[in-house]
C-alpha atoms as a PDB file:
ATOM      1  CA  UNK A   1      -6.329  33.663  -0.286  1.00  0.00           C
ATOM      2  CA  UNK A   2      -5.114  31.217   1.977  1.00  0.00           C
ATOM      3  CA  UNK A   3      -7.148  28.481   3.272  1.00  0.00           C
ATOM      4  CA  UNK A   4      -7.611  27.257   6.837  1.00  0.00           C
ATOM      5  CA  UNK A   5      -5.899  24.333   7.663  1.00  0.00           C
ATOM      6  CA  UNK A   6      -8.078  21.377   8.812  1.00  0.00           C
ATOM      7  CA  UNK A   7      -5.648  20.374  11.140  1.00  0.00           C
ATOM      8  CA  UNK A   8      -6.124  16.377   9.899  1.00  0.00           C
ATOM      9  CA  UNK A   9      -3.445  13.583  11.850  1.00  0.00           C
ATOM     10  CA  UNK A  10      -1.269  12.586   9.523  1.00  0.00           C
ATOM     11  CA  UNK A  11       2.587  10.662   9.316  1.00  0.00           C
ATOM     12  CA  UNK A  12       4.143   8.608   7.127  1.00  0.00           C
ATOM     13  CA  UNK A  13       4.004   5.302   8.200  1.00  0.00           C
ATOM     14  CA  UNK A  14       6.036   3.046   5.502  1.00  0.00           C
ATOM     15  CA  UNK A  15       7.619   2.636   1.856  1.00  0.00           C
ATOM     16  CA  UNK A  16       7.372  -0.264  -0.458  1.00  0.00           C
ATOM     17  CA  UNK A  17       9.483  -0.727  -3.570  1.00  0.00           C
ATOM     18  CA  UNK A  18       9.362  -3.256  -5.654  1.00  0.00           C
ATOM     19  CA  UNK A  19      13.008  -5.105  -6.118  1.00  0.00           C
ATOM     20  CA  UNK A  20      13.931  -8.073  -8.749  1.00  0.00           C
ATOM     21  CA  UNK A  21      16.225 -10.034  -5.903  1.00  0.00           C
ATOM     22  CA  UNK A  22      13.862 -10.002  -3.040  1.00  0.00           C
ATOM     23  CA  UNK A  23      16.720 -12.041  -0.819  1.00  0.00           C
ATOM     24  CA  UNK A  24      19.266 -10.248  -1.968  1.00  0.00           C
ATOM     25  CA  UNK A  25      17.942  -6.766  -1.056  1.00  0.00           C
ATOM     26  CA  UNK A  26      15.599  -8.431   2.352  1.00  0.00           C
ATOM     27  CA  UNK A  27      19.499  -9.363   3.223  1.00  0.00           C
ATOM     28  CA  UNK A  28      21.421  -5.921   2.445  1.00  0.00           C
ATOM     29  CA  UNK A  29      18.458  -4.053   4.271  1.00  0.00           C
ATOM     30  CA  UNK A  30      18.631  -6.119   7.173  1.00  0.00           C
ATOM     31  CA  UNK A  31      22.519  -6.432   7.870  1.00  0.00           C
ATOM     32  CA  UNK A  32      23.445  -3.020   7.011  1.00  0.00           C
ATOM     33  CA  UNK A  33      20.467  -0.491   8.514  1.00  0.00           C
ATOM     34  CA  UNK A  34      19.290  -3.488  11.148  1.00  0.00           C
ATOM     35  CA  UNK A  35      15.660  -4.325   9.960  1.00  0.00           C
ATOM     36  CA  UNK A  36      13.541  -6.864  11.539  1.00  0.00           C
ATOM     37  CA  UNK A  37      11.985  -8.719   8.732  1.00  0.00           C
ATOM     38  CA  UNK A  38       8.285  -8.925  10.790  1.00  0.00           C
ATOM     39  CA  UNK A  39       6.596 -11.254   8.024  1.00  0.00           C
ATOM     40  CA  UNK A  40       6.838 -12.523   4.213  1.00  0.00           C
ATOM     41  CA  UNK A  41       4.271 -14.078   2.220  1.00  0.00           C
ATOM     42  CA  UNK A  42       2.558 -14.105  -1.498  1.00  0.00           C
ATOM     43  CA  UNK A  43      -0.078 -11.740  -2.504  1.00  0.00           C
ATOM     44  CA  UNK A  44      -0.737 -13.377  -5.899  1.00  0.00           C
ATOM     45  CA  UNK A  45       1.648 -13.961  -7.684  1.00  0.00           C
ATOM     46  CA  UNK A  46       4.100 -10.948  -5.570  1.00  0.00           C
ATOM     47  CA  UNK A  47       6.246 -12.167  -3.086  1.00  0.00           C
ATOM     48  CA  UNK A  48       6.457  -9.355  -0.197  1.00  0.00           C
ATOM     49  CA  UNK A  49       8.970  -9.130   2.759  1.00  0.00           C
ATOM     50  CA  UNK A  50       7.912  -6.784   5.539  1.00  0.00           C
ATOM     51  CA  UNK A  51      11.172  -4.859   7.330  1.00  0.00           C
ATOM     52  CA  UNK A  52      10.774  -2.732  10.880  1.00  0.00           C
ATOM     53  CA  UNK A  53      13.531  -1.327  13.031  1.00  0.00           C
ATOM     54  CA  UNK A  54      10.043  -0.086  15.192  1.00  0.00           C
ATOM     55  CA  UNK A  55       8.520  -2.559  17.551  1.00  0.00           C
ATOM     56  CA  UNK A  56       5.294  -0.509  17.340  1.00  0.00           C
ATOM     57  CA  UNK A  57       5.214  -0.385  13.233  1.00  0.00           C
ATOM     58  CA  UNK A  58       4.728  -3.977  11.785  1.00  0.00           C
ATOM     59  CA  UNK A  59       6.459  -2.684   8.501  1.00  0.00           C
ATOM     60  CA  UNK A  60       8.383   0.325   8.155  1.00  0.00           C
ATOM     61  CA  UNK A  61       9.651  -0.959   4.342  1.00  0.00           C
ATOM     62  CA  UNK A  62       8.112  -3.443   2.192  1.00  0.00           C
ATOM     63  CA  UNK A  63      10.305  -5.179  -0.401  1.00  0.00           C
ATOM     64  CA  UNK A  64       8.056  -6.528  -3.216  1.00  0.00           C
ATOM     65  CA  UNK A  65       8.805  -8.533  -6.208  1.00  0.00           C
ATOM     66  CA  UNK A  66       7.984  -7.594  -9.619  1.00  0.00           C
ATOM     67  CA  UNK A  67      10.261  -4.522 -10.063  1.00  0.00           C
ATOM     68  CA  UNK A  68      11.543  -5.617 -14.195  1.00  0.00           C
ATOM     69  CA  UNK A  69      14.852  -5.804 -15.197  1.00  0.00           C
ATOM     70  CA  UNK A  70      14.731  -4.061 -18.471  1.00  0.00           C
ATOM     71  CA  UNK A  71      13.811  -0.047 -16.228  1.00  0.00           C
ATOM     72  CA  UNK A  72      14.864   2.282 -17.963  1.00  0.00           C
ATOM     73  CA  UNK A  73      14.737   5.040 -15.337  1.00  0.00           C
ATOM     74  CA  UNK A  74      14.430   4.660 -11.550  1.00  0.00           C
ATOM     75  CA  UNK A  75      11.066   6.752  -9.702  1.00  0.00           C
ATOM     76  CA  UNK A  76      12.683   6.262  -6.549  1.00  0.00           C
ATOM     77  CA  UNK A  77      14.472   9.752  -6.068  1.00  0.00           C
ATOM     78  CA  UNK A  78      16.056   8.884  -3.076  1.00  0.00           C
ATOM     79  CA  UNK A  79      14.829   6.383   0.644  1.00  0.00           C
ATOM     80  CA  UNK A  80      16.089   8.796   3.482  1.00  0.00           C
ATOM     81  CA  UNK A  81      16.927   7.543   7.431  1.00  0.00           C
ATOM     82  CA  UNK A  82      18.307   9.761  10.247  1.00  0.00           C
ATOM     83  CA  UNK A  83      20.336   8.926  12.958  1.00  0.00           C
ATOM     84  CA  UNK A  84      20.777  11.153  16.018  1.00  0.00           C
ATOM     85  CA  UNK A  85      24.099  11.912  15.596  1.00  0.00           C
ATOM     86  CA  UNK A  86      27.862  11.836  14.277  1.00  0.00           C
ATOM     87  CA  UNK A  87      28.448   8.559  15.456  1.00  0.00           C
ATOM     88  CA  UNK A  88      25.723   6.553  14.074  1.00  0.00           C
ATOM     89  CA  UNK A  89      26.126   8.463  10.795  1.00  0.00           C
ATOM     90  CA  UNK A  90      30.008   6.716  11.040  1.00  0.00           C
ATOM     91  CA  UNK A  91      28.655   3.425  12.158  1.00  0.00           C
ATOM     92  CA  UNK A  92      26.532   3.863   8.638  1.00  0.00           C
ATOM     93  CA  UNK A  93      29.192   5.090   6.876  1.00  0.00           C
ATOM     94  CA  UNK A  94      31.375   2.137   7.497  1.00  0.00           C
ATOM     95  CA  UNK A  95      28.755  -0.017   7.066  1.00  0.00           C
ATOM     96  CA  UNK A  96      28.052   0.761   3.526  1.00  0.00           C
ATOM     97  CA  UNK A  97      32.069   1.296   2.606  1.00  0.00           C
ATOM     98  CA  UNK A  98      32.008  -2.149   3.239  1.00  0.00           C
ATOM     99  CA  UNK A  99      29.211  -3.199   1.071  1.00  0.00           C
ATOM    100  CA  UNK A 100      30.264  -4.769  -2.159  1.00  0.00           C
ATOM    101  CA  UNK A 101      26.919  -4.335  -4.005  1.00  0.00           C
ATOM    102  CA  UNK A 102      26.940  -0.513  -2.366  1.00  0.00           C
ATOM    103  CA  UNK A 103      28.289   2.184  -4.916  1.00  0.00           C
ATOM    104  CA  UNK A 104      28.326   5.932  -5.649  1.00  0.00           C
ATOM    105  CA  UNK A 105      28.938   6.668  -1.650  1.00  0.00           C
ATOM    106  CA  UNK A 106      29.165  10.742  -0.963  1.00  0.00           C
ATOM    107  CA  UNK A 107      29.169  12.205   2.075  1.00  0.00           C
ATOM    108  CA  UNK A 108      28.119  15.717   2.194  1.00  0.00           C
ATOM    109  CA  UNK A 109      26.403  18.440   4.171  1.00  0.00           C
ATOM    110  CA  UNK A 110      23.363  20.408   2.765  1.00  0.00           C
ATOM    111  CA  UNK A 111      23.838  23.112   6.261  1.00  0.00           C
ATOM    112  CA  UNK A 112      20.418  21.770   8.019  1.00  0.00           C
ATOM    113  CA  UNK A 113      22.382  17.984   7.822  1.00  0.00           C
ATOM    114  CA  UNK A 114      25.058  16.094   7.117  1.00  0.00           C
ATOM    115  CA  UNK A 115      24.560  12.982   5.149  1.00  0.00           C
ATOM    116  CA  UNK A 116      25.917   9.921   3.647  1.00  0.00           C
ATOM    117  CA  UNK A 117      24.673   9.075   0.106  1.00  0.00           C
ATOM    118  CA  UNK A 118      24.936   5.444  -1.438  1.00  0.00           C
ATOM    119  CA  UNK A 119      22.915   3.225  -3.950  1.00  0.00           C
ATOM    120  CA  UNK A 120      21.558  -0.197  -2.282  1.00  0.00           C
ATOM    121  CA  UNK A 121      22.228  -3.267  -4.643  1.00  0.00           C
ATOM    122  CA  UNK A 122      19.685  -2.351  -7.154  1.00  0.00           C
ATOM    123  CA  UNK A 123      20.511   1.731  -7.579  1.00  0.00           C
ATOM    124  CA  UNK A 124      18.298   3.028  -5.724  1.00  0.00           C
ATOM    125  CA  UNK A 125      19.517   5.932  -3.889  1.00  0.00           C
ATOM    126  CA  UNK A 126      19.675   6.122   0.267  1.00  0.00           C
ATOM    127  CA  UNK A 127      20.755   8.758   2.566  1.00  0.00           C
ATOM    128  CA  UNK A 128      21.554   8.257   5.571  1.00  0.00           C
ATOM    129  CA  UNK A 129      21.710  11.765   7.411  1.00  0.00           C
ATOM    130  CA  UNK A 130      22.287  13.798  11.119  1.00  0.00           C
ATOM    131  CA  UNK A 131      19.949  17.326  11.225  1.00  0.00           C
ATOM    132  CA  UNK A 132      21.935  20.219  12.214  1.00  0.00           C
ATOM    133  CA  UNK A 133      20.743  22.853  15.010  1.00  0.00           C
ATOM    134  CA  UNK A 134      20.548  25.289  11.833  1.00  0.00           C
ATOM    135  CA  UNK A 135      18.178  26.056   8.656  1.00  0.00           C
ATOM    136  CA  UNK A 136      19.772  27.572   5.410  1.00  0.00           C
ATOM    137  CA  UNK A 137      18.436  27.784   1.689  1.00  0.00           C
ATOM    138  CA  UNK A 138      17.517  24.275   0.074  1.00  0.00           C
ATOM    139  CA  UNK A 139      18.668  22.781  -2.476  1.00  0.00           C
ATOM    140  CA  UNK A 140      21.916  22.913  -1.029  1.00  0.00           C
ATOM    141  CA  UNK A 141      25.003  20.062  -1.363  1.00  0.00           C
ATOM    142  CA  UNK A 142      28.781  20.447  -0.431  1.00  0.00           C
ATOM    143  CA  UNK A 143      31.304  17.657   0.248  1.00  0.00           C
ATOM    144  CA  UNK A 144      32.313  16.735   3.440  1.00  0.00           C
ATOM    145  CA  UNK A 145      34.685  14.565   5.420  1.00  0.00           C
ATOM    146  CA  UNK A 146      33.353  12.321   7.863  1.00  0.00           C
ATOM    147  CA  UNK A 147      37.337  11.798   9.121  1.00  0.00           C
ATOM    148  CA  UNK A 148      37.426  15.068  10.722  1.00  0.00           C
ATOM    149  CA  UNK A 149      36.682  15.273  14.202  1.00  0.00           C
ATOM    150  CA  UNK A 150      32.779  16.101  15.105  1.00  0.00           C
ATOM    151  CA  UNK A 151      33.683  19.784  15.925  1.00  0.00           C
ATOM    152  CA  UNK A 152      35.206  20.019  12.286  1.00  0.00           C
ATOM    153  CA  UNK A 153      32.138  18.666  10.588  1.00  0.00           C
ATOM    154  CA  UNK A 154      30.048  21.091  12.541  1.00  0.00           C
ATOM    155  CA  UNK A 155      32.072  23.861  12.372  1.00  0.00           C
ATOM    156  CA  UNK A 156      32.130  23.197   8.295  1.00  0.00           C
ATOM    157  CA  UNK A 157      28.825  22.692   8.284  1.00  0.00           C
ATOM    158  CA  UNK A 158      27.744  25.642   9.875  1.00  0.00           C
ATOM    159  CA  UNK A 159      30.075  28.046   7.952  1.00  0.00           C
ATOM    160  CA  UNK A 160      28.279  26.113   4.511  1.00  0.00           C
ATOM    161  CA  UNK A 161      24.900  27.178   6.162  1.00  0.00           C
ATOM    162  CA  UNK A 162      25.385  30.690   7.544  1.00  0.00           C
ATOM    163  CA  UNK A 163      26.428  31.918   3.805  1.00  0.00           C
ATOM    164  CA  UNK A 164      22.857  31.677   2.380  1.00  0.00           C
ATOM    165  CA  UNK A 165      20.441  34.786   2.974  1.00  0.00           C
ATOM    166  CA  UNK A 166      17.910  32.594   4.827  1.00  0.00           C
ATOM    167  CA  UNK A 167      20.190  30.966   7.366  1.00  0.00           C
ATOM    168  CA  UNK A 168      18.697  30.711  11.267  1.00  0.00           C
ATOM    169  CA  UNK A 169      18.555  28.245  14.076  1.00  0.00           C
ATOM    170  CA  UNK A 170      16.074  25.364  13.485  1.00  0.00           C
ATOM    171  CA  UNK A 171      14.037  26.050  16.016  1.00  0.00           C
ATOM    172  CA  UNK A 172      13.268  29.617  14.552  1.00  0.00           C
ATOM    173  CA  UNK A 173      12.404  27.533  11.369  1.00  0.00           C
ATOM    174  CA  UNK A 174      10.197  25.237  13.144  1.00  0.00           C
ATOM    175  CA  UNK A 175       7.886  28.070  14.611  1.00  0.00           C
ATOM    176  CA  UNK A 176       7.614  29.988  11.266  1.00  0.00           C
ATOM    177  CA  UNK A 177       6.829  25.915   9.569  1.00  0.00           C
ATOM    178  CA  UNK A 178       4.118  25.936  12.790  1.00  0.00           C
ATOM    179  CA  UNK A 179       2.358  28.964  12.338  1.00  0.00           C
ATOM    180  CA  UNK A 180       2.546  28.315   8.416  1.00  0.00           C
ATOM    181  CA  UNK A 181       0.920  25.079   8.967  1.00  0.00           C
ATOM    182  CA  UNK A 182      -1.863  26.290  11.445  1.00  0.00           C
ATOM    183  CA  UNK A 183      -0.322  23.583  13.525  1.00  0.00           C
END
């Protein structure tokens, strides 16, 4: 039995991970994706740097010390931003290519987007990704070539997406999400 949806406001509003080189990573956040750092302070004995590209969000990431050195496995499965289109997602790309303390950079297309994928100076992994008019069968992650011209990428992409069973425009996708949601 299904039950009715409440219908409660709710968005995500920030992220905070903690970091061991709080200027280090304040730095690589702010020069390569353009953060505002909006404040910093101590809470105790954690020292906290608060990052917005939103004038109406005060934080949008919070960069906290504290995170050991000794982790043996990272939580963080992956910090995701998305950029209208091809040419941002370039801009990014380059960006990040020229990163020293950036590694394991893949750029690939999943059929609903077409992404960049990197590790920020302390390995945890970004994307950095453009949605696709289309929806196809997740998980789903193919190699792509950001070189090719933007009619390439989206022909490529499209051809990945439309061999899965459940492929279909977005917006069909987003009215079945609605009416599954009650929204």
């Amino acid at each position: 039995m299904t039950q009715a949806k409440d219908n409660i406001q709710l968005s995500l509003s920030h992220l905070g991970i903690y970091v061991q080189d709080l200027e280090k990573m304040s730095t690589f956040y702010k020069e390569t994706f353009e953060f505002t750092q909006t404040d910093k302070g101590d809470l105790g004995h954690t020292q906290l740097v608060f990052l917005s590209r939103d004038p109406a969000e005060h934080h949008q990431l919070v960069l906290a010390t504290g995170r050991p050195e000794n982790i043996q496995f990272n939580l963080i499965n992956q910090i995701s931003f998305r950029v209208p289109n091809l040419d941002n997602l370039r801009r990014f790309y380059a960006r990040v290519k020229k990163h020293n303390d950036v590694n394991d950079i893949q750029c690939v297309t999943h059929g609903n987007a077409v992404s960049i994928y990197c590790r920020d100076p302390e390995g945890n992994r970004l994307e950095i990704f453009m949605d696709t008019p289309w929806y196809c069968d997740q998980p789903l992650r193919e190699p792509i070539d950001l070189e090719l011209s933007d009619e390439d990428i989206m022909a490529k992409a499209e051809a990945i997406a439309r061999k899965y069973p459940k492929f279909k425009m977005r917006s069909e996708w987003h009215e079945e999400m609605r009416q599954l949601m009650g929204v």
